[in-house]
N, C-alpha and C. Protein backbone atom coordinates (compact mmCIF):
# COMPACT_ATOMS: atom_id res chain seq x y z
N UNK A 1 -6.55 14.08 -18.09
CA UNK A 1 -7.22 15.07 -17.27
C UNK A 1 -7.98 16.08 -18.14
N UNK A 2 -6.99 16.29 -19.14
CA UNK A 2 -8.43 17.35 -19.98
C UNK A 2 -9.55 16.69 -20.90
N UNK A 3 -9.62 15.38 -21.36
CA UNK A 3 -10.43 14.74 -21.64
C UNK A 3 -11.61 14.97 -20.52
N UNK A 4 -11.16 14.46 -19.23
CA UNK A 4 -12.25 14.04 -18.52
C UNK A 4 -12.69 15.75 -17.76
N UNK A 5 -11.88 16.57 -17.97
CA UNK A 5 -12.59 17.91 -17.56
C UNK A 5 -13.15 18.40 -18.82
N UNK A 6 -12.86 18.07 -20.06
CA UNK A 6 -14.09 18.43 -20.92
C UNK A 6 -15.09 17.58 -20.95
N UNK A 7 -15.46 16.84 -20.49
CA UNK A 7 -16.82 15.22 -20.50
C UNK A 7 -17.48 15.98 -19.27
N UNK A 8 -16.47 16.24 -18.31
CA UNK A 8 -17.20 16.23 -16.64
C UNK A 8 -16.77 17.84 -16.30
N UNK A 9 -16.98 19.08 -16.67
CA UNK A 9 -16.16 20.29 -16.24
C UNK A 9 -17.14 20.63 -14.70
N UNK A 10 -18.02 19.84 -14.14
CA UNK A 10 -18.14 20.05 -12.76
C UNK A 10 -17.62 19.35 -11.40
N UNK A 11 -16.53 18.10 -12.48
CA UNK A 11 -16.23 17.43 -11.46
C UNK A 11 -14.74 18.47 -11.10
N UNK A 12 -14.21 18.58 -9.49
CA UNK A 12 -13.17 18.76 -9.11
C UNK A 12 -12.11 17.47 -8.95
N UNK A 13 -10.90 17.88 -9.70
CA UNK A 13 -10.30 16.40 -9.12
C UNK A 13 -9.10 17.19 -8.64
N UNK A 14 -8.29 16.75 -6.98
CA UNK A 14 -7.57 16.56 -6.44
C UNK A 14 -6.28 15.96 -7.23
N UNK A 15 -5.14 16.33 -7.03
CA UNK A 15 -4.14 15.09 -7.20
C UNK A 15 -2.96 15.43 -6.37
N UNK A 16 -2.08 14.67 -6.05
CA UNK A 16 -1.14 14.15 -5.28
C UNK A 16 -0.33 13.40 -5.53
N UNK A 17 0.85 13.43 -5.67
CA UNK A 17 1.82 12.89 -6.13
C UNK A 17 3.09 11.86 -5.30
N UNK A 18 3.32 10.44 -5.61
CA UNK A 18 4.02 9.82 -4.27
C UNK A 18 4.28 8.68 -4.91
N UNK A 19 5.46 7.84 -4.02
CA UNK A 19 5.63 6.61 -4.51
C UNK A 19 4.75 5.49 -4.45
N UNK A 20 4.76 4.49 -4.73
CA UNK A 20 4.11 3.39 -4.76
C UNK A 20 3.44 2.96 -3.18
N UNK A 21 4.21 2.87 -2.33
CA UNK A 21 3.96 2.76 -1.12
C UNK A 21 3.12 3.78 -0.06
N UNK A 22 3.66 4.52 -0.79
CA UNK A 22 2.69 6.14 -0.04
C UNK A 22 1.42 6.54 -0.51
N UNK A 23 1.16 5.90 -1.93
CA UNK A 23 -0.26 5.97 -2.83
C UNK A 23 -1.15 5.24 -2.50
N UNK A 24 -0.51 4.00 -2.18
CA UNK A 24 -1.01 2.56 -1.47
C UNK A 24 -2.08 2.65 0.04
N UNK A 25 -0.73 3.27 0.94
CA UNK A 25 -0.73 3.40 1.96
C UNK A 25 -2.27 4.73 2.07
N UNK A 26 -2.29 5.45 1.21
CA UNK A 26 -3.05 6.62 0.89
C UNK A 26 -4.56 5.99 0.81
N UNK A 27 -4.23 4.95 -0.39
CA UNK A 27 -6.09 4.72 -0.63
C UNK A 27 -6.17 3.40 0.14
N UNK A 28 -5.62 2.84 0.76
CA UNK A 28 -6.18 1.95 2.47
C UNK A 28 -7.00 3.11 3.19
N UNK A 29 -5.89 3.64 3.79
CA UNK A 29 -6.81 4.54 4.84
C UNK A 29 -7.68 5.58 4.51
N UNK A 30 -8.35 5.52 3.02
CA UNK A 30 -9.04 6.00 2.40
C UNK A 30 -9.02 7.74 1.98
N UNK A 31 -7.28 8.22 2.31
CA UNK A 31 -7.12 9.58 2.03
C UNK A 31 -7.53 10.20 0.71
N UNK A 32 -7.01 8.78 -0.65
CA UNK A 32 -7.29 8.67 -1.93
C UNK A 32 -8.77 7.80 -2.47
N UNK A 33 -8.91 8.43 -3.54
CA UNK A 33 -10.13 7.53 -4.22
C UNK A 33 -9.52 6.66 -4.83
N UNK A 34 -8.89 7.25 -5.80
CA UNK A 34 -7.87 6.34 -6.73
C UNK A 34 -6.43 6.89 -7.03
N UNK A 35 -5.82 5.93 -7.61
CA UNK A 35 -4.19 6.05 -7.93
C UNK A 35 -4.19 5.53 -9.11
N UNK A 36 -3.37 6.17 -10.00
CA UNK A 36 -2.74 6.07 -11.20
C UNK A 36 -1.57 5.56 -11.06
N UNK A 37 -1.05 4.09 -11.13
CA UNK A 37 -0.29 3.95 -10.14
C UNK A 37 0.63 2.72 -11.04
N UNK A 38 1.40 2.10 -11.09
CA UNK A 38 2.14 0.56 -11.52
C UNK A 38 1.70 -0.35 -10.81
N UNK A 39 1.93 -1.29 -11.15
CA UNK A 39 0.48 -2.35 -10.73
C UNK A 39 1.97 -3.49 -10.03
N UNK A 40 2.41 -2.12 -9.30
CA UNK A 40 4.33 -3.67 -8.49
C UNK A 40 3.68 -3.46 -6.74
N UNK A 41 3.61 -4.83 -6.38
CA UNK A 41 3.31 -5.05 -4.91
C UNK A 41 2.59 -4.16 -4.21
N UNK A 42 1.35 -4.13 -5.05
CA UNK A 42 -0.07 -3.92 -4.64
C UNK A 42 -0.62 -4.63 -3.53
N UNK A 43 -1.60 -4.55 -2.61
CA UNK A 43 -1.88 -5.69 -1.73
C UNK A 43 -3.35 -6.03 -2.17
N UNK A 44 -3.67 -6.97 -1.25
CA UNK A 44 -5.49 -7.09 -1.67
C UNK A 44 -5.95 -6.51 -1.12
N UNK A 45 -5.67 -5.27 -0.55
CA UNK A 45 -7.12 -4.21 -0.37
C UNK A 45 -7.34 -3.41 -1.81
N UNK A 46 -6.78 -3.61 -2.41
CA UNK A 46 -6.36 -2.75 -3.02
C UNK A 46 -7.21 -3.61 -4.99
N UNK A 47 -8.18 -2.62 -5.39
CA UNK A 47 -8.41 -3.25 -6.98
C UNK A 47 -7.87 -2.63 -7.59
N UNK A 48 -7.52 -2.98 -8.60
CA UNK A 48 -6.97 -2.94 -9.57
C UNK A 48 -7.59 -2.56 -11.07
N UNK A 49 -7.55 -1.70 -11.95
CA UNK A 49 -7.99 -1.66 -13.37
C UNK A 49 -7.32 -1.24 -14.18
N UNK A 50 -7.31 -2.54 -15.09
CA UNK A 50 -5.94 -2.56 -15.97
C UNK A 50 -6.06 -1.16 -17.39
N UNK A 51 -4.86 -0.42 -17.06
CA UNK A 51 -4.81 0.59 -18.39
C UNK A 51 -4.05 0.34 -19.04
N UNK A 52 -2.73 -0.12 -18.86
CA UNK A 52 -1.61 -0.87 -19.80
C UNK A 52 -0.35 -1.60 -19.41
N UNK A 53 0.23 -2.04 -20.26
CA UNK A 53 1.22 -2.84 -19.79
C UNK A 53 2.55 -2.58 -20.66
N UNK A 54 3.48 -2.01 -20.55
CA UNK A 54 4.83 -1.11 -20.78
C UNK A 54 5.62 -2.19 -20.52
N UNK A 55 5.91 -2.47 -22.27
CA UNK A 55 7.49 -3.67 -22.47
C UNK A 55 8.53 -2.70 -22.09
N UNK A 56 9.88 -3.47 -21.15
CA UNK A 56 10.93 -3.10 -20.75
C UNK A 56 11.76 -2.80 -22.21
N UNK A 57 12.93 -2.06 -22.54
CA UNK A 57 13.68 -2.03 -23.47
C UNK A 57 14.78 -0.94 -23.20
N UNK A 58 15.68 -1.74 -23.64
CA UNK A 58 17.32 -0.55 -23.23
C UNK A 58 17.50 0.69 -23.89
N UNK A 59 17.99 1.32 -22.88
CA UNK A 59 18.37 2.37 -23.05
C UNK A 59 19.69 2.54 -23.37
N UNK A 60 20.37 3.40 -24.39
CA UNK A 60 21.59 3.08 -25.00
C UNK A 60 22.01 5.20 -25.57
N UNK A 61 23.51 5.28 -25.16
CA UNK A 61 23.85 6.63 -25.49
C UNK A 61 23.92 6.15 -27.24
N UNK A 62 23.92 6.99 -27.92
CA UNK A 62 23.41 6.81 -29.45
C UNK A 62 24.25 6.23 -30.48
N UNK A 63 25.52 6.48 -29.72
CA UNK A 63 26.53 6.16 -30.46
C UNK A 63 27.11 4.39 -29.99
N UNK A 64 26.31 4.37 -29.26
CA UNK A 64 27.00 2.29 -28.34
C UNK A 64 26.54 1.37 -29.69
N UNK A 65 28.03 0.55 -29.48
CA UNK A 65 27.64 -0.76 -30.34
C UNK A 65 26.48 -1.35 -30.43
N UNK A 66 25.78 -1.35 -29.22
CA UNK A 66 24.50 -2.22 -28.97
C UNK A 66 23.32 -1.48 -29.90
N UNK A 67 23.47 0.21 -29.95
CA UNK A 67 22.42 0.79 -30.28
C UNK A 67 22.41 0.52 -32.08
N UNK A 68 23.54 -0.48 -32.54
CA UNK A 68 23.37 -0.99 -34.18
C UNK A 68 22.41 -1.75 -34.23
N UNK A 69 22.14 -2.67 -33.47
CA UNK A 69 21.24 -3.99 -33.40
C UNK A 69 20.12 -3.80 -33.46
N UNK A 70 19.29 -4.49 -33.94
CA UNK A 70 18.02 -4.12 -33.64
C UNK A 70 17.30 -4.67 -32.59
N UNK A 71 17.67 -6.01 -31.53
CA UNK A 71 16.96 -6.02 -30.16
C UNK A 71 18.15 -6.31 -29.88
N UNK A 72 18.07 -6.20 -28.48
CA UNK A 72 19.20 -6.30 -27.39
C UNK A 72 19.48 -7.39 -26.64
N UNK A 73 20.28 -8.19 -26.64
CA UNK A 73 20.22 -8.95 -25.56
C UNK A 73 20.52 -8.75 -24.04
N UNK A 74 19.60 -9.47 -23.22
CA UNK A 74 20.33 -9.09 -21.65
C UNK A 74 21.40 -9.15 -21.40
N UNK A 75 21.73 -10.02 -22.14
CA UNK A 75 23.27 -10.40 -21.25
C UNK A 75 24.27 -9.81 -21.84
N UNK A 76 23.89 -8.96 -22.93
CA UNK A 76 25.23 -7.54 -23.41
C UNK A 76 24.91 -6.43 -22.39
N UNK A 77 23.48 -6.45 -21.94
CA UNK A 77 23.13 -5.28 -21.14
C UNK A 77 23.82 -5.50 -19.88
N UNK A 78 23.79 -6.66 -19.58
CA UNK A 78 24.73 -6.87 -17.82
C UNK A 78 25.68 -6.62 -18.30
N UNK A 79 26.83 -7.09 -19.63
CA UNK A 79 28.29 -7.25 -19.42
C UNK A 79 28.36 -5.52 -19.19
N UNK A 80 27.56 -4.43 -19.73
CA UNK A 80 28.65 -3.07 -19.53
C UNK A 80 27.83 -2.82 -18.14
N UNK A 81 28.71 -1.77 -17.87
CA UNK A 81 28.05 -0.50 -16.99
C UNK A 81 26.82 -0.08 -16.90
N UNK A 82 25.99 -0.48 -15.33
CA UNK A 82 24.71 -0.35 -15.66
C UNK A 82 23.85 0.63 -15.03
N UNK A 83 23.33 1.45 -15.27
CA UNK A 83 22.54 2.58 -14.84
C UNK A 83 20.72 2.32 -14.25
N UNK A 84 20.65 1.73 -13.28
CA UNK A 84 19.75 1.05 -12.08
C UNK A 84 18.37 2.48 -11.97
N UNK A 85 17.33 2.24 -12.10
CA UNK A 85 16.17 3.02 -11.61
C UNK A 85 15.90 2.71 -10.23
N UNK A 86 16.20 3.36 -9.32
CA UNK A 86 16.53 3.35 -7.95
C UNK A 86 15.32 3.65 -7.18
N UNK A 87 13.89 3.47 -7.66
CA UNK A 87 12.94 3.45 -6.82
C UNK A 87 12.59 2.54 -6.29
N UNK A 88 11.97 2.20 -5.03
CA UNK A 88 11.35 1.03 -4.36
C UNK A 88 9.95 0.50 -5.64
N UNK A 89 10.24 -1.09 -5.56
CA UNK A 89 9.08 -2.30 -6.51
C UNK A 89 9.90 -1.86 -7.95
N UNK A 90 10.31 -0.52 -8.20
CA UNK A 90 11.46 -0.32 -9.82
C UNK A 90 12.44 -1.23 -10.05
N UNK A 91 13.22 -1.03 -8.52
CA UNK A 91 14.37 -1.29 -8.49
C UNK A 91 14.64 -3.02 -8.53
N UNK A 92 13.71 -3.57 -7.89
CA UNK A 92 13.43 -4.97 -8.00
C UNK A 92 12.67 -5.87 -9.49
N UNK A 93 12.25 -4.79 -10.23
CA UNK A 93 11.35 -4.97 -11.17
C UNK A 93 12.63 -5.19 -12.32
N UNK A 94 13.18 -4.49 -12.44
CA UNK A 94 14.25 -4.31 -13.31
C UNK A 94 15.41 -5.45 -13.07
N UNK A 95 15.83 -5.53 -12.07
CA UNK A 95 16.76 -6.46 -11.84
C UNK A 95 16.04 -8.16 -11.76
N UNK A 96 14.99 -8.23 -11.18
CA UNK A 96 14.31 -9.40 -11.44
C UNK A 96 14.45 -9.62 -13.27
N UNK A 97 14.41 -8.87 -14.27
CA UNK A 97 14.58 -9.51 -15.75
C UNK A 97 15.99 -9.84 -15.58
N UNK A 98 17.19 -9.42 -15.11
CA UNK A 98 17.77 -10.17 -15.32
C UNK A 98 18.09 -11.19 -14.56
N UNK A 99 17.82 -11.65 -13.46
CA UNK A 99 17.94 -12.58 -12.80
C UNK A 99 16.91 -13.55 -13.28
N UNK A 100 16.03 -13.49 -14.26
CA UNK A 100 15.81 -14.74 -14.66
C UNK A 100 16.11 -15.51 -15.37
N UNK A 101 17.01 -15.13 -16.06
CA UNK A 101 17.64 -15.67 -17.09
C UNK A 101 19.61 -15.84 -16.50
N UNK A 102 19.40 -15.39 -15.35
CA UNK A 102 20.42 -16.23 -14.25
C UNK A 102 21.74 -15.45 -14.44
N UNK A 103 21.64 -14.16 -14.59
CA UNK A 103 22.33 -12.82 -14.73
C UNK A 103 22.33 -11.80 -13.71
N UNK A 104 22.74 -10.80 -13.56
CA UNK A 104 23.07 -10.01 -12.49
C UNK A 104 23.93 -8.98 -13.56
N UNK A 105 23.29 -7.66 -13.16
CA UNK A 105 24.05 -6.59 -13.93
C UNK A 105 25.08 -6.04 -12.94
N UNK A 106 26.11 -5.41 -13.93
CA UNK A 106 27.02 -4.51 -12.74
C UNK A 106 26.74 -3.08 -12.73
N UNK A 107 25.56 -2.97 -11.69
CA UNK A 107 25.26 -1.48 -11.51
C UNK A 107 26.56 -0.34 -10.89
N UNK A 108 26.44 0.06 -12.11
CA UNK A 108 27.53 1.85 -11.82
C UNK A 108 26.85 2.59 -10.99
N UNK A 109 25.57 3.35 -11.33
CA UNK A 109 24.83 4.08 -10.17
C UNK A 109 23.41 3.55 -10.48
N UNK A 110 23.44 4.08 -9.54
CA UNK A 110 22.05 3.87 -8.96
C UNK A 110 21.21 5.30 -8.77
N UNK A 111 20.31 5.46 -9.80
CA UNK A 111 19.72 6.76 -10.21
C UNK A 111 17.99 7.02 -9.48
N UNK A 112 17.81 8.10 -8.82
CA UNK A 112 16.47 8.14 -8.53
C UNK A 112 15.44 8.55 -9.26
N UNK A 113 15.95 8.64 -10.65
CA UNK A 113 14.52 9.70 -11.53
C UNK A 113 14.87 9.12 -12.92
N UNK A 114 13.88 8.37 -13.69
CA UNK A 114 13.83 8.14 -15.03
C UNK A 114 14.72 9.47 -15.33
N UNK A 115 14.74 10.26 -15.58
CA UNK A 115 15.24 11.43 -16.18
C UNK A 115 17.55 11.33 -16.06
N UNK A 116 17.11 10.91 -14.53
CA UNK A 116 18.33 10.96 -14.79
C UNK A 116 19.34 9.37 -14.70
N UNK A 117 18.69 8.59 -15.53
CA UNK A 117 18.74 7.61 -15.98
C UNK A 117 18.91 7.82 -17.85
N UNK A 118 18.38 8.36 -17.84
CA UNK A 118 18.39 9.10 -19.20
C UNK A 118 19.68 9.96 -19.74
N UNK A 119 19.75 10.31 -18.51
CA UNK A 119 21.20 11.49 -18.76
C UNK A 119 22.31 11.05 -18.62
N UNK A 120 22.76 9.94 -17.75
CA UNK A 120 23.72 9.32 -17.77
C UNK A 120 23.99 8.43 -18.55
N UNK A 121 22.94 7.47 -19.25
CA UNK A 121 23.23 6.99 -20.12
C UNK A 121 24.03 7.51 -21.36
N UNK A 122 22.69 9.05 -21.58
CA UNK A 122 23.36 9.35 -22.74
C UNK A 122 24.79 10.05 -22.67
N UNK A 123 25.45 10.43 -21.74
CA UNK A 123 26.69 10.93 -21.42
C UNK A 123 27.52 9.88 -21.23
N UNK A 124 27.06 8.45 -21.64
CA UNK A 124 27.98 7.48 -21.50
C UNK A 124 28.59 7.06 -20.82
N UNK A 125 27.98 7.29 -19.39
CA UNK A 125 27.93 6.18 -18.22
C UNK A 125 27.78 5.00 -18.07
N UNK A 126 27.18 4.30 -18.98
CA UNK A 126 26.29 2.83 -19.36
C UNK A 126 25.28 2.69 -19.59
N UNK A 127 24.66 1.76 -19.58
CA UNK A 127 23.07 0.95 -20.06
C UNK A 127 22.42 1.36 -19.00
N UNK A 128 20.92 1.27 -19.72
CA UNK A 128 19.92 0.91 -18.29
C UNK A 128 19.04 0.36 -19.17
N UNK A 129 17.55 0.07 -18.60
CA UNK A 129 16.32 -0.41 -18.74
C UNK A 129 15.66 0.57 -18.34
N UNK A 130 14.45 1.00 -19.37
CA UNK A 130 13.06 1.83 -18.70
C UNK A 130 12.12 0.84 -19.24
N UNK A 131 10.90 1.51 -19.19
CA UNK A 131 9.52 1.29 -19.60
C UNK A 131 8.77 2.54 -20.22
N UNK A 132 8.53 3.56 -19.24
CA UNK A 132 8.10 4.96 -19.89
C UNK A 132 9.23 5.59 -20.69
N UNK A 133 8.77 5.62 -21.82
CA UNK A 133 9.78 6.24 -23.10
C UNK A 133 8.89 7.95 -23.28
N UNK A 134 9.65 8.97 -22.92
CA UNK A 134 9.50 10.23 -23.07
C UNK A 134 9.73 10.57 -24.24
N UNK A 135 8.72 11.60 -25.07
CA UNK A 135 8.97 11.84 -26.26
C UNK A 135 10.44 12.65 -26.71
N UNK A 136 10.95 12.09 -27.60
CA UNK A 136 12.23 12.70 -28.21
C UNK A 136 13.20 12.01 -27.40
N UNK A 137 14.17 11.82 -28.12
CA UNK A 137 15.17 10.52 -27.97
C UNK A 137 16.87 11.95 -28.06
N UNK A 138 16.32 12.57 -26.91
CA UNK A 138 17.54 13.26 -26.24
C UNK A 138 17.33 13.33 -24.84
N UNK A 139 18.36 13.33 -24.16
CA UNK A 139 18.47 13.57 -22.60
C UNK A 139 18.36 15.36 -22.32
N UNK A 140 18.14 15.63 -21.19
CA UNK A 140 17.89 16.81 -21.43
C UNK A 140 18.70 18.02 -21.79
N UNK A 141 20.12 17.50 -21.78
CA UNK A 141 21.30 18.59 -22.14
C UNK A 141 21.27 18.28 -23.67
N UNK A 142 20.43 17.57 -24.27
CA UNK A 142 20.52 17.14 -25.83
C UNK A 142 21.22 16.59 -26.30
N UNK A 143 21.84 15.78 -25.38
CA UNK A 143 22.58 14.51 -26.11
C UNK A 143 21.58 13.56 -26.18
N UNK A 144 22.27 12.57 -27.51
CA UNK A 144 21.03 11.83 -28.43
C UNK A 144 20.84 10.21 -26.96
N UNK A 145 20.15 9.88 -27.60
CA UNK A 145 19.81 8.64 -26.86
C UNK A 145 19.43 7.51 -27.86
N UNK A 146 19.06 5.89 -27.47
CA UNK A 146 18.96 4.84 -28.58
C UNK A 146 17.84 3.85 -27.46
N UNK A 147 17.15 3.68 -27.95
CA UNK A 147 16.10 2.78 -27.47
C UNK A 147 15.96 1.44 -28.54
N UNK A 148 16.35 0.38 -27.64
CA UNK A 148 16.08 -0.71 -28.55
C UNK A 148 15.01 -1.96 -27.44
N UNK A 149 14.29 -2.32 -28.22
CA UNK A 149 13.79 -3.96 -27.71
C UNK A 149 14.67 -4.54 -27.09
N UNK A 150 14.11 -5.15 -26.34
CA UNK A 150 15.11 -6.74 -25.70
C UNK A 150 15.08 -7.72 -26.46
N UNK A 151 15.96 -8.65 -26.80
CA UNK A 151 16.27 -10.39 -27.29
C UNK A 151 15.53 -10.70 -27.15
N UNK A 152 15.15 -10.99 -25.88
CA UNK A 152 14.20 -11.96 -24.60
C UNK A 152 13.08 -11.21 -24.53
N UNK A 153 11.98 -12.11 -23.68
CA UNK A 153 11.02 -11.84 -23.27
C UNK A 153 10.96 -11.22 -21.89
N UNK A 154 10.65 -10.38 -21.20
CA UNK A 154 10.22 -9.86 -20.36
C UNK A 154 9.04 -9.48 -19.74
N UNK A 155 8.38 -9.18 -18.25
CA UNK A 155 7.41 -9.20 -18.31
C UNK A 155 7.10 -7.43 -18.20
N UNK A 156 6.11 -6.94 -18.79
CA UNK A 156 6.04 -5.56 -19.02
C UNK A 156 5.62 -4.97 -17.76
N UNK A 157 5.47 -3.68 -17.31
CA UNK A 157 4.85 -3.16 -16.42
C UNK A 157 3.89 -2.66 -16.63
N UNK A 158 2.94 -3.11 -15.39
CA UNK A 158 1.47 -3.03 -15.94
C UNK A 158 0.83 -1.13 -15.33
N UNK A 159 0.67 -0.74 -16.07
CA UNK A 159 -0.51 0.57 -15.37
C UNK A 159 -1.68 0.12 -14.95
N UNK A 160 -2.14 0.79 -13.39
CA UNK A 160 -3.27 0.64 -13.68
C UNK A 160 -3.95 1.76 -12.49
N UNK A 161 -5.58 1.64 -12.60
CA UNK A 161 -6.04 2.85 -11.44
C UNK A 161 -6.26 1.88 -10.73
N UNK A 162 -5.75 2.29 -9.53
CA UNK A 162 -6.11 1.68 -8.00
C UNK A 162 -7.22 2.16 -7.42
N UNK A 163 -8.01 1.08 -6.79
CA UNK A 163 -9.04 2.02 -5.79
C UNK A 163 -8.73 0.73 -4.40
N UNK A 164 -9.31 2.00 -3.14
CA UNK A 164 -9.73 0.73 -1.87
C UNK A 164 -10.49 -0.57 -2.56
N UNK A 165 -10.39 -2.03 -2.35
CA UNK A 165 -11.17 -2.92 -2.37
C UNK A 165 -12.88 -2.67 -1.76
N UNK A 166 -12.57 -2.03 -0.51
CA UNK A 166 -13.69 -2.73 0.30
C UNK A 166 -14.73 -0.96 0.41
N UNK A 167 -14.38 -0.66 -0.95
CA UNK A 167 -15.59 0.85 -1.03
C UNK A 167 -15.62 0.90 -2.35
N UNK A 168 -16.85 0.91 -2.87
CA UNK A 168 -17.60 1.11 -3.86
C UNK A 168 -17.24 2.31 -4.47
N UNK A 169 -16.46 2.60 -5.87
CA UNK A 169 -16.14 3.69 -6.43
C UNK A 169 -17.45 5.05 -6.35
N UNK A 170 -17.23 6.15 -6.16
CA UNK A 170 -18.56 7.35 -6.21
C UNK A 170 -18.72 7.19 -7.74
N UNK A 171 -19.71 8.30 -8.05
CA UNK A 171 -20.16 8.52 -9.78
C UNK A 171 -18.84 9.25 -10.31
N UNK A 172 -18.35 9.81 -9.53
CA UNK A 172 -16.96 10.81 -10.04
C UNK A 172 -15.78 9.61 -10.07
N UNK A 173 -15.56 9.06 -9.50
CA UNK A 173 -14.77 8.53 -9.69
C UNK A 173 -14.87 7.32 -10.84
N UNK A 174 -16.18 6.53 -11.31
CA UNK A 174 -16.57 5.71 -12.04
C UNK A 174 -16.24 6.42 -13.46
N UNK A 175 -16.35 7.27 -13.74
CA UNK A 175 -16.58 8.31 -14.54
C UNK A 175 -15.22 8.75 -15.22
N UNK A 176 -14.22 8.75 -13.86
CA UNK A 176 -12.81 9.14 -13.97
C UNK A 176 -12.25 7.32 -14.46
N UNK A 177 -12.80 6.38 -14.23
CA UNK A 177 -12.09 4.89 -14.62
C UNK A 177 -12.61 4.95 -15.79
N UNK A 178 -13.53 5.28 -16.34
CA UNK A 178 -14.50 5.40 -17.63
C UNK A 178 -13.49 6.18 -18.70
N UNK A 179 -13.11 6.95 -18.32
CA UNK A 179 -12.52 7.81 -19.30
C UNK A 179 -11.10 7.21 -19.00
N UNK A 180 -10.44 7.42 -18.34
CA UNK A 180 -8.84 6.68 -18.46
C UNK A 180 -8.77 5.41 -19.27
N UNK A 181 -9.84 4.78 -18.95
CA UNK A 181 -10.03 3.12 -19.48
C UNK A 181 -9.58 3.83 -21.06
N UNK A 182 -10.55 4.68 -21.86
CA UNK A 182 -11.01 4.71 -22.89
C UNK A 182 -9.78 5.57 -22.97
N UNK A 183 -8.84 6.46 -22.76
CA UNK A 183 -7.85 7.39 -22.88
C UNK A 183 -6.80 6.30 -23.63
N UNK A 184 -6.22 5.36 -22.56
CA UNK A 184 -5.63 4.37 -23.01
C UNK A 184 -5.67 3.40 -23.72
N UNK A 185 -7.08 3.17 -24.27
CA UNK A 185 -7.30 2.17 -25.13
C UNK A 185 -6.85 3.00 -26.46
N UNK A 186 -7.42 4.59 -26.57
CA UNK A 186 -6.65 4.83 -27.64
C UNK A 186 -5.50 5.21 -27.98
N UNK A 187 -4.71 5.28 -27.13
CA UNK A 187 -3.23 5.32 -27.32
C UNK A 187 -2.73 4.63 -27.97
N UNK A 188 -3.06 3.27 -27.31
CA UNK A 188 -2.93 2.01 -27.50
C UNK A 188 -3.14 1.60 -29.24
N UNK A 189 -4.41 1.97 -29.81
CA UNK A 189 -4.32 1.97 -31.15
C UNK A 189 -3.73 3.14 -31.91
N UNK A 190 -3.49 4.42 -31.06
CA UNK A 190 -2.41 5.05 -32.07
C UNK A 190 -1.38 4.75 -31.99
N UNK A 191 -0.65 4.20 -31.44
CA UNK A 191 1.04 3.66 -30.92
C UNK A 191 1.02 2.28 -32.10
N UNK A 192 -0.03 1.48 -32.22
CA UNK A 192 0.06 0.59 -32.93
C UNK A 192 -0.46 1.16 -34.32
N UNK A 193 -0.98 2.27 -34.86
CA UNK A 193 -0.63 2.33 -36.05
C UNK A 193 0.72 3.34 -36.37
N UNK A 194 1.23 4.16 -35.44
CA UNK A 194 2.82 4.55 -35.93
C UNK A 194 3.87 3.34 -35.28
N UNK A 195 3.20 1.81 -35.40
CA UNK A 195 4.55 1.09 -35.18
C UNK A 195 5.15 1.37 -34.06
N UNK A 196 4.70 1.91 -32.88
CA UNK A 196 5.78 1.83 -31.70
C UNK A 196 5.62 1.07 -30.73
């Protein structure tokens, strides 16, 4: 956003905040231009433009056996206690990795907020899975946390801006895909030269 209000400081942009279904539901009936949105059970009204794609990897309190290893396997992540991201298309997203490999975790709770998925872990509740990794590897009471890779392959979650299919983006909004496109592409090469 401040990229594109220093490029564009006459454009106004709106924002609004909601789940997947309500963002969706938003730019059908054309309330929204676009959504910044995860690219989980989108429909075809709906285009799509790809900004990135976020490998899954466990989440571990700092001190767990698992957090020695350097990738994780799923199926240590099912055997403990498992700490579930409890949003609708999340909640299926997450548990679909392990059910493909013909596993089933034993979810302890079932958490509504990355954040506090984060906190229970690190208080040693059990494992979970994210994708968005928040800077600094403490929960918010400052207990430490351990992020490792998976064993396996997984499929990542994709970002992307949504618009209606069947309406032609405005200049403001072309403008706003223009710059996100390019926001994320360089992330993308700074993350890959600090190795993350």
């Amino acid at each position: 956003m401040a990229r594109f209000a220093g490029i564009h400081p006459d454009v106004s942009v709106g924002l609004q905040e909601g789940d997947i279904a309500t963002l969706q539901r938003a730019l059908v009936i054309g309330a929204l231009e676009l959504a910044l949105i995860y690219d989980l059970a989108l429909s075809s009204e709906i285009t799509r433009e790809p900004l990135a794609a976020l490998e899954p990897y466990a989440v571990l309190p700092a001190k767990h056996p698992l957090a020695s290893r350097k990738h994780v396997p799923i199926a240590a992540l099912a055997s403990e206690p498992f700490i579930l991201l409890d949003l609708p298309q999340s909640r299926e997203y997450f548990l679909a990795i392990f059910l493909a490999y013909g596993i089933e975790p034993t979810v302890r709770y079932a958490a509504p907020s990355i954040e506090m998925v984060r906190g229970l872990v690190a208080q040693g509740h059990g494992v979970g899975l994210l994708n968005i990794r928040p800077a600094g590897d403490e929960a918010y009471d400052g207990s430490a946390l351990a992020y490792r890779p998976l064993e396996e392959d997984a499929p990542p979650l994709r970002i992307v801006l949504a618009r209606p299919a069947q309406a032609r983006p405005t200049r403001a909004a072309q403008a706003l895909i223009t710059c996100a496109k390019d926001y994320f592409a360089r992330a993308r090469a700074c993350n890959a030269c600090i190795g993350r």
